[in-house]
Structures are given as structure tokens and as C-alpha cells.
N, C-alpha and C. Protein backbone atom coordinates (compact mmCIF):
# COMPACT_ATOMS: atom_id res chain seq x y z
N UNK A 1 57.25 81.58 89.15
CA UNK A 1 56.21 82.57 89.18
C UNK A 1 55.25 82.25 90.32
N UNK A 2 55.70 83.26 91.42
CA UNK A 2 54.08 83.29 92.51
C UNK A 2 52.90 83.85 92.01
N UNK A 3 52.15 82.81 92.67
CA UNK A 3 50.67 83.39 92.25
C UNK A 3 50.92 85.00 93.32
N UNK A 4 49.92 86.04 92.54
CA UNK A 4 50.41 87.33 93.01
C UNK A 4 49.11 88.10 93.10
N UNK A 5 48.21 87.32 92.74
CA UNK A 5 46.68 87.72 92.47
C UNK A 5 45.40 87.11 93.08
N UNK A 6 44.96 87.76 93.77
CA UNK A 6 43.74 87.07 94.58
C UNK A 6 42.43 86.54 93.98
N UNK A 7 42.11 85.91 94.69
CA UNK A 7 41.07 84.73 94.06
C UNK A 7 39.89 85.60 92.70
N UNK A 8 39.37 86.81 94.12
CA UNK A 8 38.00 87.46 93.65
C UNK A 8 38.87 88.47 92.33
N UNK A 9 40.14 89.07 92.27
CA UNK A 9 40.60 89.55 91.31
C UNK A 9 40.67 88.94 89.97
N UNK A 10 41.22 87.78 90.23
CA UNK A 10 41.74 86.91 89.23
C UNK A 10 39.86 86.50 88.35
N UNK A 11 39.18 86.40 89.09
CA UNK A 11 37.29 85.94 88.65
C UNK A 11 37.21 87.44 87.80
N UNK A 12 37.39 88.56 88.67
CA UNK A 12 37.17 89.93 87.98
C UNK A 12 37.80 90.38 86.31
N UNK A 13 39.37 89.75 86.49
CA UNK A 13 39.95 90.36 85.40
C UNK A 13 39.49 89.30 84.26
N UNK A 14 39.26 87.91 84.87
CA UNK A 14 39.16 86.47 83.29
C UNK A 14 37.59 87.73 82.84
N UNK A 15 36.30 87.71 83.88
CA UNK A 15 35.33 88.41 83.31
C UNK A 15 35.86 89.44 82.29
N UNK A 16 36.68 90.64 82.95
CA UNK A 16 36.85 91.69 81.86
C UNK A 16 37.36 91.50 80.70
N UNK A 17 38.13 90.29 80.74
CA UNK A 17 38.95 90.11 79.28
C UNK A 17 38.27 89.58 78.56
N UNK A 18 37.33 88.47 79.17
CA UNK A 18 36.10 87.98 78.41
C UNK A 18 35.40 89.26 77.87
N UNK A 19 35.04 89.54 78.40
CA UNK A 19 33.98 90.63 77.78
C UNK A 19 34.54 91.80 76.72
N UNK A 20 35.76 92.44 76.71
CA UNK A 20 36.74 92.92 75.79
C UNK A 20 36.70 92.05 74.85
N UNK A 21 37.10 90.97 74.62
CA UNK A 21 37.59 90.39 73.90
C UNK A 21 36.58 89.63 72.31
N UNK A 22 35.20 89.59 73.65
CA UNK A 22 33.89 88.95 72.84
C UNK A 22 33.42 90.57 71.84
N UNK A 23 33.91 91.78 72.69
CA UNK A 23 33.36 92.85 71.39
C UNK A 23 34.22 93.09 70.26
N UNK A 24 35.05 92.76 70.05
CA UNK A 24 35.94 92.45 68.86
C UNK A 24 34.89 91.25 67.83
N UNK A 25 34.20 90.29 67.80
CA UNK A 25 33.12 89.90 67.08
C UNK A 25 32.15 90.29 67.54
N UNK A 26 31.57 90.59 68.31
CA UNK A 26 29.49 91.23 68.42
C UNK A 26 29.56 92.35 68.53
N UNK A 27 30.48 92.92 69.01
CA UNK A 27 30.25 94.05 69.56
C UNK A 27 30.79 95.46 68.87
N UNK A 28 30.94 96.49 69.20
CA UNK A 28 31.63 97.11 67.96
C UNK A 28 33.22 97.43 67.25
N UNK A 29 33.41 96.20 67.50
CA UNK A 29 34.50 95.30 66.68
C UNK A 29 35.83 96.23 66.37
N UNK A 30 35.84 96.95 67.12
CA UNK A 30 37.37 97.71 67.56
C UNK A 30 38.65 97.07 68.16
N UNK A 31 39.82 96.60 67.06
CA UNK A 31 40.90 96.04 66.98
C UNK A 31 41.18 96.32 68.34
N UNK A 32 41.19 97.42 69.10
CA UNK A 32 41.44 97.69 70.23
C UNK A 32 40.64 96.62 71.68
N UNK A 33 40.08 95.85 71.11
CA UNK A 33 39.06 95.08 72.19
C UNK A 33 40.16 94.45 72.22
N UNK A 34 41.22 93.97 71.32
CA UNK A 34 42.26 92.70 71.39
C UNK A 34 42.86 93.01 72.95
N UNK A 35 43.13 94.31 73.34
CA UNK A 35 43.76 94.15 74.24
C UNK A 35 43.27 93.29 75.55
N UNK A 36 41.87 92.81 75.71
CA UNK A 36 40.96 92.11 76.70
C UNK A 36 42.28 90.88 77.43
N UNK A 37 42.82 90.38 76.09
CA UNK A 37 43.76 89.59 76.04
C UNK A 37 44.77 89.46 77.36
N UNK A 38 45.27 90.81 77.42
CA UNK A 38 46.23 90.93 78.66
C UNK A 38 45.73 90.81 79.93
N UNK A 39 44.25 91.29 80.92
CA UNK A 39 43.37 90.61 81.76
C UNK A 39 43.06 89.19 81.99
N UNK A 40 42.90 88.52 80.80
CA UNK A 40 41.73 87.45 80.44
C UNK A 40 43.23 86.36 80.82
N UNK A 41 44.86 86.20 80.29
CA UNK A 41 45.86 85.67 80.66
C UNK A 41 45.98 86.23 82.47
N UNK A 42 46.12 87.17 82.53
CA UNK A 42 46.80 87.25 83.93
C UNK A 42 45.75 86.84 84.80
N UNK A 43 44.28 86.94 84.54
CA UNK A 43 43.35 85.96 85.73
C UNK A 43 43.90 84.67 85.84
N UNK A 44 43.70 84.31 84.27
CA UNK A 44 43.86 82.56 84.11
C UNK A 44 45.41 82.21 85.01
N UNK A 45 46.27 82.66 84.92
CA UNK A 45 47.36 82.11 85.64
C UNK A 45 47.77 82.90 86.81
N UNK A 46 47.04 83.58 86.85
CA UNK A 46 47.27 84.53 88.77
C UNK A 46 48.41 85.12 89.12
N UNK A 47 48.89 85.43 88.21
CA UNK A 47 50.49 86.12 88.43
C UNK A 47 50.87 87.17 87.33
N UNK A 48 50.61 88.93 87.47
CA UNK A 48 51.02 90.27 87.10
C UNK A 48 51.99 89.97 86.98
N UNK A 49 53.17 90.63 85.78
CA UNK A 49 54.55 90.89 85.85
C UNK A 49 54.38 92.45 86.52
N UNK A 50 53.24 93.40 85.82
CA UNK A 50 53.74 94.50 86.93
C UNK A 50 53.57 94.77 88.58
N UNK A 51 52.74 93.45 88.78
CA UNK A 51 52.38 93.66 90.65
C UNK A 51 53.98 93.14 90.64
N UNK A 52 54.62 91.80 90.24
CA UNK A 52 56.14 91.73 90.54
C UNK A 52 56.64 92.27 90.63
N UNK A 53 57.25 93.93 89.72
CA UNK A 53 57.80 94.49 89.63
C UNK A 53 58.02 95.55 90.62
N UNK A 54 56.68 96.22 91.00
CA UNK A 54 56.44 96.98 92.24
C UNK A 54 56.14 96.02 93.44
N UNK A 55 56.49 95.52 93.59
CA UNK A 55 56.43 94.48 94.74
C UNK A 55 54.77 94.36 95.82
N UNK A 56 53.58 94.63 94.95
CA UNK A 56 52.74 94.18 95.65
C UNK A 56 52.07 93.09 95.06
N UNK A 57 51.19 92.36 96.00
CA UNK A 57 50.26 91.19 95.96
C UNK A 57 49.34 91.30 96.98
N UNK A 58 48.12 90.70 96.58
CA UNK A 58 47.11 90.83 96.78
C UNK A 58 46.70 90.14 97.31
N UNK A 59 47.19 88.07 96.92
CA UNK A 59 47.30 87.30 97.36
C UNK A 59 48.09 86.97 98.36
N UNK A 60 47.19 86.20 99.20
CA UNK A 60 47.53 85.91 101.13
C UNK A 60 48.21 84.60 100.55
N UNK A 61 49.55 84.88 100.71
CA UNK A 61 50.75 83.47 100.67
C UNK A 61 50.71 83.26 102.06
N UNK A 62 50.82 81.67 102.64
CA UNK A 62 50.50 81.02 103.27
C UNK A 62 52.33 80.44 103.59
């Protein structure tokens, strides 16, 4: 697995999943916040299966 995700993306999506994920307890607690989940993984390890699939990246491979 190439990293496939750029730095400032990967900061953007851990934020969004964080924040999804924290309104499932404070916030108004819609089972649906679970999905934060799928952002909050693909920051942490920098690699989309669907940027793979369509063959883009974002990240400058060296």
C-alpha cells in the first residue's frame, strides 16, 4: 500500500473523522456519526482504496 494521500489532506480528513465521530457521544448522537470512522482510518494511514482504484494521488512520490 502507497501512501496516496497528502500531508495537509490526511491532517483534514483525521480532523473530520474526529469530529464525526466525537458527535455520536456529545453531540446529537446519530448512529450515522459512526461513519467519521472511514476519514479518521484513511488520514491515519494515508492510503484511499478508492483514490487506488481511479488511479489518482495527491501525494508527491519521490
Amino acid at each position: 500500500m502507497k501512501k496516496n494521500i497528502h500531508f495537509v489532506e490526511r491532517i483534514v480528513r483525521i480532523f473530520v473523522g474526529i469530529g464525526l465521530v466525537s458527535c455520536v457521544f456529545i453531540g446529537p448522537q446519530n448512529p450515522w456519526f459512526w461513519l467519521g470512522v472511514i476519514p479518521l482510518i484513511t488520514g491515519v494511514v494515508g492510503w484511499c482504496p478508492p483514490y487506488t482504484m481511479l488511479g489518482i494521488s495527491t501525494c508527491k512520490i519521490k
